[in-house]
Every structure is written in C-alpha cells, then in structure tokens.
C-alpha atoms as a PDB file:
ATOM      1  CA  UNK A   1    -139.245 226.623 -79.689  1.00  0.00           C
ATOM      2  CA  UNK A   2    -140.414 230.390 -79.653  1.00  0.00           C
ATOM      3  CA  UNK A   3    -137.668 233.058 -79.018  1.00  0.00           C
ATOM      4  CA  UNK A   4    -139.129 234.614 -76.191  1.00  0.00           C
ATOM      5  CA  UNK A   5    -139.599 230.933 -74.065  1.00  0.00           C
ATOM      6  CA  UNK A   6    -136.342 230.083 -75.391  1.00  0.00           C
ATOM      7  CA  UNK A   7    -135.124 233.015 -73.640  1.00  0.00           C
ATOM      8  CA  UNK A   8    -136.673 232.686 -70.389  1.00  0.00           C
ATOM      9  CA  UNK A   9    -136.337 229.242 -70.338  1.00  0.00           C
ATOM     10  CA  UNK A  10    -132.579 229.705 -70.423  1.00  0.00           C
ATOM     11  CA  UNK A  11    -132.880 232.562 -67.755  1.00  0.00           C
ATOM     12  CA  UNK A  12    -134.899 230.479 -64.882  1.00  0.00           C
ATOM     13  CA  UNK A  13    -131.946 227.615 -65.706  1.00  0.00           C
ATOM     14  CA  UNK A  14    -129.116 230.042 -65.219  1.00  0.00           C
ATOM     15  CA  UNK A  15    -130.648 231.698 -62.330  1.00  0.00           C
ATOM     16  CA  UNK A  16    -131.439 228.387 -60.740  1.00  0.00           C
ATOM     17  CA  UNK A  17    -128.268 227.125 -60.832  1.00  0.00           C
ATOM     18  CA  UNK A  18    -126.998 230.699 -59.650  1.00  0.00           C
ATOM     19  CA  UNK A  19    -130.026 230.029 -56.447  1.00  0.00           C
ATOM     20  CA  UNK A  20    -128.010 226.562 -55.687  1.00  0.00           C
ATOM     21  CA  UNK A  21    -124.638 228.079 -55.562  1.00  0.00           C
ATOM     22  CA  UNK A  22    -125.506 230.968 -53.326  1.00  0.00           C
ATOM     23  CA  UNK A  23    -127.734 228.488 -51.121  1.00  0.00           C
ATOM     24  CA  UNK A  24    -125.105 226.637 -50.390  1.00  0.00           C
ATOM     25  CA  UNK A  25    -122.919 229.334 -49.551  1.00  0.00           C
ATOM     26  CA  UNK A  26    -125.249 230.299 -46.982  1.00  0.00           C
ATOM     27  CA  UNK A  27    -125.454 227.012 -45.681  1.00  0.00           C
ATOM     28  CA  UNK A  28    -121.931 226.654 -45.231  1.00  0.00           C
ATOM     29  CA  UNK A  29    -121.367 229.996 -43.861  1.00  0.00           C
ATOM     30  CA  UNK A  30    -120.562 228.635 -40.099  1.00  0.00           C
ATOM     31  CA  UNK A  31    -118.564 225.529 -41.750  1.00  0.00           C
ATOM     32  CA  UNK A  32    -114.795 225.847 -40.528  1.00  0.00           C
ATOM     33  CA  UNK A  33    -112.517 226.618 -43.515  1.00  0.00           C
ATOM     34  CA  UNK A  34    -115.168 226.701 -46.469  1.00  0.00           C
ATOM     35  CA  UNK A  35    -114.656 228.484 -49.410  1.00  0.00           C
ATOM     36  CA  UNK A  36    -117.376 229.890 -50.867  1.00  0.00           C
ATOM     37  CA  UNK A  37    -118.273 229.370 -54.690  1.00  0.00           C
ATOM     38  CA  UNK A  38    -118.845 232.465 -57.091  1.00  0.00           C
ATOM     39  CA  UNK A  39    -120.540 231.883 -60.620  1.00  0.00           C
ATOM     40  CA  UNK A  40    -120.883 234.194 -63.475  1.00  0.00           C
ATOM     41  CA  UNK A  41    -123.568 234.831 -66.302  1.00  0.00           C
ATOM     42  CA  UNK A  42    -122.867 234.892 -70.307  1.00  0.00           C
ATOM     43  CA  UNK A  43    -125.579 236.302 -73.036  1.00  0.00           C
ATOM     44  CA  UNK A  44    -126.093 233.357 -75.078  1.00  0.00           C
ATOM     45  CA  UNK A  45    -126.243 234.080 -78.897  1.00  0.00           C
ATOM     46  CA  UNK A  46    -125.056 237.473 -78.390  1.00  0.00           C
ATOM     47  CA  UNK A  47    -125.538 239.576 -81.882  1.00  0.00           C
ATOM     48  CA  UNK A  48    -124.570 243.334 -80.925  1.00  0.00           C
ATOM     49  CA  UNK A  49    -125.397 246.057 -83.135  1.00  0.00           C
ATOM     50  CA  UNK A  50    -123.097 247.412 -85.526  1.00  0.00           C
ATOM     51  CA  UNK A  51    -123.154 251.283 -86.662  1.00  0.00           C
ATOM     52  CA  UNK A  52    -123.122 250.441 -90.413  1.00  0.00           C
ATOM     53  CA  UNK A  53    -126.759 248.267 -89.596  1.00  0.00           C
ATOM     54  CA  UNK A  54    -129.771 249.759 -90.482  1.00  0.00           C
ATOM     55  CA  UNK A  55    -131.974 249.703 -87.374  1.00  0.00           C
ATOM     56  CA  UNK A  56    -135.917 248.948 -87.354  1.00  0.00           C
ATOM     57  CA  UNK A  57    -136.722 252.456 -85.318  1.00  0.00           C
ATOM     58  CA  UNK A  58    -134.927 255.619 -84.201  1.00  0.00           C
ATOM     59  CA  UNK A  59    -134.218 254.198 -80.822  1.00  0.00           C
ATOM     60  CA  UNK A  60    -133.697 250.192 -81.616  1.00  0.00           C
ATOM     61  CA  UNK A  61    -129.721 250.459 -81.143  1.00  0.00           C
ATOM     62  CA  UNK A  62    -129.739 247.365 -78.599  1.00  0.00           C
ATOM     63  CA  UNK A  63    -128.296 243.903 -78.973  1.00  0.00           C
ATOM     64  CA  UNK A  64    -130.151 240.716 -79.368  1.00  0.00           C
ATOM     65  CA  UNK A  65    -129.688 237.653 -77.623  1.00  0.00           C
ATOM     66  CA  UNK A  66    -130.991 233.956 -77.134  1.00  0.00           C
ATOM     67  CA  UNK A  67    -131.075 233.556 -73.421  1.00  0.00           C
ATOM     68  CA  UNK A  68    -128.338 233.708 -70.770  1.00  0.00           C
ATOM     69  CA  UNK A  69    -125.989 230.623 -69.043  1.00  0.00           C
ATOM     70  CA  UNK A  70    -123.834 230.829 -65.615  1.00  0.00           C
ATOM     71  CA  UNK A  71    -120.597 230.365 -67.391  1.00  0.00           C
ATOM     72  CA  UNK A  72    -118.341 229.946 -64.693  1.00  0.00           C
ATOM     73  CA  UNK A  73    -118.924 227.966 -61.158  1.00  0.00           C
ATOM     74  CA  UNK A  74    -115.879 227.791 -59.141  1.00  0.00           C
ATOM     75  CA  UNK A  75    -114.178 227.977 -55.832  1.00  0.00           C
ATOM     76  CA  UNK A  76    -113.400 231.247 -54.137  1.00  0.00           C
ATOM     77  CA  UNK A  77    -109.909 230.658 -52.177  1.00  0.00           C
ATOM     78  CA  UNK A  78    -109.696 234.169 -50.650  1.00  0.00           C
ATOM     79  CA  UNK A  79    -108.284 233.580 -47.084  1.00  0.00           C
ATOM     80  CA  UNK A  80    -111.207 233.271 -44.250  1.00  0.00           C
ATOM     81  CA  UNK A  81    -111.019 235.179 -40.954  1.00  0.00           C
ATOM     82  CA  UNK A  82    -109.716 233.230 -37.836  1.00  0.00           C
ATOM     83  CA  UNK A  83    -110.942 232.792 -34.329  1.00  0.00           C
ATOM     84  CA  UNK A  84    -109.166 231.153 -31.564  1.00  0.00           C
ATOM     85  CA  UNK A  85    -110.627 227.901 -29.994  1.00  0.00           C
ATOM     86  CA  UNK A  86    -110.375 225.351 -27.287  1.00  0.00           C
ATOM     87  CA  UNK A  87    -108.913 222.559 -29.117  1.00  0.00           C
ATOM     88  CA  UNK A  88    -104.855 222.716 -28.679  1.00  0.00           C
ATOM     89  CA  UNK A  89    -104.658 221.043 -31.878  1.00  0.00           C
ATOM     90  CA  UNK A  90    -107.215 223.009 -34.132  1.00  0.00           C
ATOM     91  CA  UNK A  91    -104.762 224.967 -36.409  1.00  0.00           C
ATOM     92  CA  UNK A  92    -105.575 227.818 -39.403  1.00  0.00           C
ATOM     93  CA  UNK A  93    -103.687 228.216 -42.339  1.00  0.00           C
ATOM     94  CA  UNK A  94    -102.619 232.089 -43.409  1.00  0.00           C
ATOM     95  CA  UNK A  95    -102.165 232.595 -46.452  1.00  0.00           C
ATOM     96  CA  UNK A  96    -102.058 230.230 -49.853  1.00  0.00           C
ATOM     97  CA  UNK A  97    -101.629 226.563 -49.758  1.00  0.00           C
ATOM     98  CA  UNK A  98    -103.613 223.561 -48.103  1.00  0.00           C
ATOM     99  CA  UNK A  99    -103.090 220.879 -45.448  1.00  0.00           C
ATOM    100  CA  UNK A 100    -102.861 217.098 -46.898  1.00  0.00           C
ATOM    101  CA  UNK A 101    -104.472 214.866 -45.782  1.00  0.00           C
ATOM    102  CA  UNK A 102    -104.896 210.637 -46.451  1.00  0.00           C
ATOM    103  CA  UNK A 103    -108.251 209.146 -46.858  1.00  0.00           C
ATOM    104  CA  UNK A 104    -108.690 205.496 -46.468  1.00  0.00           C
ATOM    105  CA  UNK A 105    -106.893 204.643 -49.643  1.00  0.00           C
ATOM    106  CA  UNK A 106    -104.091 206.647 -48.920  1.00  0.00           C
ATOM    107  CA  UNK A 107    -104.825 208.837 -51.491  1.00  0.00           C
ATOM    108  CA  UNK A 108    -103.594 212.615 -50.628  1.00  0.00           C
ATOM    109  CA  UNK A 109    -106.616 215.144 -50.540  1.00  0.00           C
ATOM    110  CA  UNK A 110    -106.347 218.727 -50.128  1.00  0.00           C
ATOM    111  CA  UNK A 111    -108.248 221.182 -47.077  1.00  0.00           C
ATOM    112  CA  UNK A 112    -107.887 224.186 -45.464  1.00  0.00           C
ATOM    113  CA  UNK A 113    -109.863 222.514 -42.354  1.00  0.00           C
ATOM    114  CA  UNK A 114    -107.841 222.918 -39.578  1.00  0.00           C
ATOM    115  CA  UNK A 115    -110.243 220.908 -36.869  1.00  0.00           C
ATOM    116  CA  UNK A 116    -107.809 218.462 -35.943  1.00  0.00           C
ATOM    117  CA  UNK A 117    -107.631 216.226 -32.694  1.00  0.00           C
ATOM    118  CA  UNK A 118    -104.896 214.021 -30.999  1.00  0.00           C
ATOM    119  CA  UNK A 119    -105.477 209.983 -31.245  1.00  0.00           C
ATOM    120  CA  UNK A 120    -103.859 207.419 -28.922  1.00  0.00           C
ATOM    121  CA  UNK A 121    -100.968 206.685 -31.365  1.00  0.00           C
ATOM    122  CA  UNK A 122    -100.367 210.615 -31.872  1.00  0.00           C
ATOM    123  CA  UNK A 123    -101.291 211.217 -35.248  1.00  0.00           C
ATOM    124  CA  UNK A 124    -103.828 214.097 -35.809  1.00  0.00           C
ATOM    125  CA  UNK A 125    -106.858 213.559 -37.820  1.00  0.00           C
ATOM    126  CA  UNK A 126    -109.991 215.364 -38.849  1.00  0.00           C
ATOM    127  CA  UNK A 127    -113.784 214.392 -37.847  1.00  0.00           C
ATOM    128  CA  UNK A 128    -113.980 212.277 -40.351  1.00  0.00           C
ATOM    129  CA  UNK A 129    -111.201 210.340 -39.549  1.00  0.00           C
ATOM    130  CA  UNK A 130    -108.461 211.382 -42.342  1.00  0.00           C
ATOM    131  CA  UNK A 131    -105.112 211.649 -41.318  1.00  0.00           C
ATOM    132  CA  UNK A 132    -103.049 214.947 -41.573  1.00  0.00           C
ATOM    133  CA  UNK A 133     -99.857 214.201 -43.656  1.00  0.00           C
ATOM    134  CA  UNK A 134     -96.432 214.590 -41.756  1.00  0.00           C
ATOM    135  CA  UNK A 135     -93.207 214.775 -42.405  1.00  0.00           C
ATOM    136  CA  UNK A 136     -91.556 212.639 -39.551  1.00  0.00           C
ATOM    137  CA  UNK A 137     -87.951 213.278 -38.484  1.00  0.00           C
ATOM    138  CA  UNK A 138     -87.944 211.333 -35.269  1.00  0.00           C
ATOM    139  CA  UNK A 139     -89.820 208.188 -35.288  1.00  0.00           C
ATOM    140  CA  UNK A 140     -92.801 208.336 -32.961  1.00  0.00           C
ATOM    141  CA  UNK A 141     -91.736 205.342 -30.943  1.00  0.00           C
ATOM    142  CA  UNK A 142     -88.845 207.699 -29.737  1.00  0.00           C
ATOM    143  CA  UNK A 143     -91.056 211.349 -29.445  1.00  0.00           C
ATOM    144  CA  UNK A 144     -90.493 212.202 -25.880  1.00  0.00           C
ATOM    145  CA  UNK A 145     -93.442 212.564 -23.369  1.00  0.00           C
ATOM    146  CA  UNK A 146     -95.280 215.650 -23.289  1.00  0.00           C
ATOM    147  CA  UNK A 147     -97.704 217.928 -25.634  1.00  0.00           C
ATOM    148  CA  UNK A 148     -96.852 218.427 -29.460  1.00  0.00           C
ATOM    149  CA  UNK A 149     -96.369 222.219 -29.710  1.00  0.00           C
ATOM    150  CA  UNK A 150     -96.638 223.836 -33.649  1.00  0.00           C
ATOM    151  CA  UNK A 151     -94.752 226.627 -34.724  1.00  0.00           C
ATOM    152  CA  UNK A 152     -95.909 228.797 -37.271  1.00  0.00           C
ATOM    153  CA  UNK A 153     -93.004 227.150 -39.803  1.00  0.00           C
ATOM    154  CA  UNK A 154     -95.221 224.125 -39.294  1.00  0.00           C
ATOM    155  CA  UNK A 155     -92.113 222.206 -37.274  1.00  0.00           C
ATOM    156  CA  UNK A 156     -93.557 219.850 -34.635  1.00  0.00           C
ATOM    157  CA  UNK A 157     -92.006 219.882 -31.118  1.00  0.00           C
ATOM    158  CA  UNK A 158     -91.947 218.176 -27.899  1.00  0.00           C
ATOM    159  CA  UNK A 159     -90.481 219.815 -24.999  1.00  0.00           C
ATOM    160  CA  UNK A 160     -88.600 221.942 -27.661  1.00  0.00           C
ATOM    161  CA  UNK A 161     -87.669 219.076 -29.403  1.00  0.00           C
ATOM    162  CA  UNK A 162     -88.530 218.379 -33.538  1.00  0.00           C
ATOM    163  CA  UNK A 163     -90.205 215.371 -34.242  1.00  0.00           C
ATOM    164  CA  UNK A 164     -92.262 215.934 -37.657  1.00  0.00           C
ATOM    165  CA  UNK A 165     -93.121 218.726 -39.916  1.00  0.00           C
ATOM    166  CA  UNK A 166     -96.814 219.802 -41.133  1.00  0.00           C
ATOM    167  CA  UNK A 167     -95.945 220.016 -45.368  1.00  0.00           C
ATOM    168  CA  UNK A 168     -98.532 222.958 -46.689  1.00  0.00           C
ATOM    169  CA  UNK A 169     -99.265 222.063 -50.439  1.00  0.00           C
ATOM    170  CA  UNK A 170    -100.274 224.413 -53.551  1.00  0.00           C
ATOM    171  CA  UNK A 171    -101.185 223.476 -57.091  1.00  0.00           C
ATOM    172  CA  UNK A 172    -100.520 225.810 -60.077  1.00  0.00           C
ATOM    173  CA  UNK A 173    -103.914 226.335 -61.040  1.00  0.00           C
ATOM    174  CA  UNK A 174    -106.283 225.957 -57.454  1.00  0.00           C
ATOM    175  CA  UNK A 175    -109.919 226.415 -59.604  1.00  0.00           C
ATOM    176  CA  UNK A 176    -108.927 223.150 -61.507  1.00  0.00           C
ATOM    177  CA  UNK A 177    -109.101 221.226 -58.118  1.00  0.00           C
ATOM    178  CA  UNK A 178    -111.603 219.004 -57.727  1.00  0.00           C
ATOM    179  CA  UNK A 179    -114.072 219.616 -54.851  1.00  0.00           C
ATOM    180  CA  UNK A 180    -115.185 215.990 -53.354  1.00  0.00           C
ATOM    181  CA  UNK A 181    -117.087 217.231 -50.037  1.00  0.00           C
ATOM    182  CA  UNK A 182    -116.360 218.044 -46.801  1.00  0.00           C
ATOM    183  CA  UNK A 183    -113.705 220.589 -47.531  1.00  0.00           C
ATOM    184  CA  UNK A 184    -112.075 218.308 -49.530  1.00  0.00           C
ATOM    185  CA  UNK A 185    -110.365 218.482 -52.831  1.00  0.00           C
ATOM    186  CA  UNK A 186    -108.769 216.111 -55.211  1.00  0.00           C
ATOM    187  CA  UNK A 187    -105.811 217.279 -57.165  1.00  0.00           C
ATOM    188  CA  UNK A 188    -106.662 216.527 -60.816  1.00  0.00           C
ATOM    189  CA  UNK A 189    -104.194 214.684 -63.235  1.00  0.00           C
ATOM    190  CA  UNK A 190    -102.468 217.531 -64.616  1.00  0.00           C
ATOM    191  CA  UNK A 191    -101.652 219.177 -61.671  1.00  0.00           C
ATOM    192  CA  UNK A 192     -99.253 218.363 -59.329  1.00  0.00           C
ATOM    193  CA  UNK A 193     -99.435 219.767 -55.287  1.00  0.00           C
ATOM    194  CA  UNK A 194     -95.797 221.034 -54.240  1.00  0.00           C
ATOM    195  CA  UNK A 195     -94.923 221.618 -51.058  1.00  0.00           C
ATOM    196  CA  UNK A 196     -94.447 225.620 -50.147  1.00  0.00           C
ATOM    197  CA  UNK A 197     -92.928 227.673 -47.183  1.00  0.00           C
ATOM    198  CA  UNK A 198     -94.837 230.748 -48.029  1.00  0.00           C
ATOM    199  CA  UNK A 199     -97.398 230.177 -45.083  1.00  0.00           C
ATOM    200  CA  UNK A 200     -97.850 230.166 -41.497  1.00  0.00           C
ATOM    201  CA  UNK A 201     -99.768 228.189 -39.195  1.00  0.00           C
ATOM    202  CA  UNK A 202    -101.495 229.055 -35.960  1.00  0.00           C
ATOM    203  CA  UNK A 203    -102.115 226.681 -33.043  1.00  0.00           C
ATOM    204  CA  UNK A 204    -105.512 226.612 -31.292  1.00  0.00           C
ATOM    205  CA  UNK A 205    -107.206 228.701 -33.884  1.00  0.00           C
ATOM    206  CA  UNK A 206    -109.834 227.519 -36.830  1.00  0.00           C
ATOM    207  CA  UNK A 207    -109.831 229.695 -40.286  1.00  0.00           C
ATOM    208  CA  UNK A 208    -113.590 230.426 -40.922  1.00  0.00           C
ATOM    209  CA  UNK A 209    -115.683 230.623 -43.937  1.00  0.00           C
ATOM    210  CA  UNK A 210    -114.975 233.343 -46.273  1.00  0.00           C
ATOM    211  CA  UNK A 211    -118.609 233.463 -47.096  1.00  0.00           C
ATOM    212  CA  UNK A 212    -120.456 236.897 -46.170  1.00  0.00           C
ATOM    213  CA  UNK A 213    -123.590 236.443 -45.150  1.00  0.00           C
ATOM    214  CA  UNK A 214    -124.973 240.187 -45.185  1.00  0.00           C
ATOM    215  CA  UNK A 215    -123.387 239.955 -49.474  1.00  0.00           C
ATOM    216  CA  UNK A 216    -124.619 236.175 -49.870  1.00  0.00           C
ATOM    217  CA  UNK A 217    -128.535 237.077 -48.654  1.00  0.00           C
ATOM    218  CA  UNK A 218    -128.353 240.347 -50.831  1.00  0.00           C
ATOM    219  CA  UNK A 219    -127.495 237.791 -54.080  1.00  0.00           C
ATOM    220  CA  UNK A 220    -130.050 235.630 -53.052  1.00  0.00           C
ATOM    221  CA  UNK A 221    -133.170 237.947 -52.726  1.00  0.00           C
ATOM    222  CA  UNK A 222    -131.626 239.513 -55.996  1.00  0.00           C
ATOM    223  CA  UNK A 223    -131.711 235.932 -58.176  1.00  0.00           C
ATOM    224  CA  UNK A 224    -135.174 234.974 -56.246  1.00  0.00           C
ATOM    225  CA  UNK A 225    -137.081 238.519 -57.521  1.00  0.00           C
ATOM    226  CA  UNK A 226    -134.850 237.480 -61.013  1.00  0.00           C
ATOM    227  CA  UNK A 227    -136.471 234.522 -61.374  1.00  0.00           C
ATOM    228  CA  UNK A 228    -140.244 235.217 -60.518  1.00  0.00           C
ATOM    229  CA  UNK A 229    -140.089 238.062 -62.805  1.00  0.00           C
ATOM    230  CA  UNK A 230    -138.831 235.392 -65.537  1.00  0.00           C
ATOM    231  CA  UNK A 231    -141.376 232.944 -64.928  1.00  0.00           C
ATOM    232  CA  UNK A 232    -143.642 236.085 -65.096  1.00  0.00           C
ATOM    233  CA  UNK A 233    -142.361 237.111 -68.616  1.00  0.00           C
ATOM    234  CA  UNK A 234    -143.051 233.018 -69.172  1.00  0.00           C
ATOM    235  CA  UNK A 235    -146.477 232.623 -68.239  1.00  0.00           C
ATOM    236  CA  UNK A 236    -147.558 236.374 -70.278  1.00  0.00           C
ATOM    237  CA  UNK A 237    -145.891 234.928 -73.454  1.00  0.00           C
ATOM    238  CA  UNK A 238    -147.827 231.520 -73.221  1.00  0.00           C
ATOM    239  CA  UNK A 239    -150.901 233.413 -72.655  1.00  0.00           C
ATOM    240  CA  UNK A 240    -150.210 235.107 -75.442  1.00  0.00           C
ATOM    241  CA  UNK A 241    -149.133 232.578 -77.738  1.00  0.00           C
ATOM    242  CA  UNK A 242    -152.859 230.720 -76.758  1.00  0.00           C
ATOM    243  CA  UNK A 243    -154.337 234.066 -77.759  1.00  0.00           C
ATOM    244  CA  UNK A 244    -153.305 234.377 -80.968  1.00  0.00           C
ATOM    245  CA  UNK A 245    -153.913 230.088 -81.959  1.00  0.00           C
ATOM    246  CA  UNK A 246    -157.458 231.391 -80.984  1.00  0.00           C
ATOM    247  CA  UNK A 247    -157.903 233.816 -82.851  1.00  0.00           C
ATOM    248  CA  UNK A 248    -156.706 231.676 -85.847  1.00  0.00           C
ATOM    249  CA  UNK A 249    -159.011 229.605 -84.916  1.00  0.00           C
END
C-alpha cells in the first residue's frame, strides 16, 4: 500500500477508536459511579533524525513515521464527586477500593456503584439484582427490628447494634481489571482483591461519574475536525495517485 494511505489509514483507525472511547464517556457522564476511560496515541514506525544524517534540504530535520495507533485504552479510577440522595441505602465509596458484589453464579465482581436497595430478606442489592457481599456477625434470623444504619468503617447496625460488615476490596494493579458492563469488573487470574480499611463509606449518598463533560466535548470536537482533515489528506492523495496512472497512460 502507498505511504501516504498507509498513514492516514492508520490515523482515521486510531482516531476512531479514540471517537468511541470519548463517546462513551459522554454517554455515561450521568451514570452513578462510572469511571471514565482515557486512551493514548503512539507514532507507528517512528525513525527520528539523527545529527550525524545527512538531510535532503536545509530545513528537513523532522522524523518520519508510518501512521499512528491508540496505544493504551484503560479505566480512569480517579474518585467521582458525591451528591446526597433519597435512598437510605444508596452509599459512595471515598477513596480507593470497590464494593463486591455476587452475580448469579456467585462469582465476586467488583463496582464502585453504590445504588443499593433493601429486599424482604434484608440483603442489599443493585438494579440488576446482584447482591452486595457482607460480612455477617449476627445471623440475620436474630438482627433486631429496626433500620440498618452504616458507619463510615462500613460496620452494619441496628438500633446500635453490629450485625454485618460491608468488606471494601482493592487489587494490586486496578487497569488489569476486567470491565464486564454495568460498572462491573472481573478480577483477572493474576490478581487477587484484598480486603482494605483505608476507605470510608457514606450513607444516602451516590459517587458520580468522574467524567467532565465541558473536557470530554472539547476531545471530541478535537478527534472529529482530526479525522475529516485525515480523510481529507485521503481523498487528495487518491486523486492524485489517479492523476499520475493517467498521465502514464
């Protein structure tokens, strides 16, 4: 393939890909504990000039390269803001570390969605259903009547008493996670999630997406003039390409 496609080929791939990433940061940007994802670009091919070179002109000291590729695509985990509902049971995590919670095959998932509500046999779960993973020190057939009340140590009480605590988990490495959905993340096979007590947890409030929306539109209008002004740069070097087969011709 020519050079010059080659190259802006590669760039309307990359800056595609970079388009996706930022559209669905926007999408997300009202989603309760999201994390936005941030994504970085790499000159493919890069062959930088060296002083002892002889150069084709006066002013040709620049580097040549094949093309560009977003080399990185992963999740940002800086902490969201937090605004206070009117769910008693919402909660928002400050600082590192996620809530666990069990899917249907008892599998442990990570999330830093707090939306949680109270079911008939007391257990709280998420919208979708998944239950948040406790550590139970009375059994619930004995938790007294009344309203679970969380502390910010993530102890659960009744009527001052302590029936469970909420375990917060971290991993070593959090970008190795692996995103499933919804918030969600699977904690790959070489990493293991350990409980922490560097956290605290606030009752009746949600943490909110760490996306910003003024910095997310800016990137997009940036990549979207990017990539018209590639597929400009492709269309004149096709053109010219047909010029010069005619004039063989």
């Amino acid at each position: 393939m020519n050079t010059s496609l080659s190259i802006s080929q590669s760039g309307l791939k990359g800056l595609q890909k970079n388009l996706d990433i930022v559209s669905n940061n926007i999408a997300n940007v009202n989603t309760t504990g999201y994390k936005k994802r941030d994504s970085s670009f790499q000159e493919l091919l890069l062959n930088n000039y060296q002083p002892q070179e002889v150069r084709l002109g006066q002013n040709a000291d620049v580097s040549n390269n094949r093309g560009m590729k977003v080399t990185q695509d992963q999740v940002n985990f800086q902490q969201g803001g937090l605004i206070k509902s009117n769910n008693p049971y919402d909660l928002a995590l400050v600082g590192n570390g996620f809530f666990g919670v069990r899917n249907q095959n008892n599998e442990l998932l990570l999330t830093r969605d707090g939306g949680f509500t109270l079911d008939a046999n007391r257990d709280l779960r998420l919208a979708n259903g998944e239950q948040l993973e406790l550590e139970i020190v009375v059994p619930k057939g004995q938790w007294p009547e009344g309203k679970p009340m969380i502390t910010q140590g993530g102890e659960v009480r009744i009527n001052d008493q302590l029936v469970a605590r909420i375990p917060v988990y971290t991993v070593e490495r959090p970008n190795e996670l692996i995103s499933i959905g919804s918030n969600r993340f699977a904690v790959p096979e070489n990493q293991v999630a350990r409980q922490t007590n560097q956290f605290e947890i606030q009752q009746g409030f949600l943490e909110t997406s760490n996306v910003d929306l003024a910095e997310a539109m800016t990137d997009m209008i940036v990549t979207q003039r990017s990539y018209s002004m590639n597929a400009k740069v492709l269309q004149s070097t096709d053109e010219m390409m047909q010029r010069i087969n005619e004039y063989k011709q």
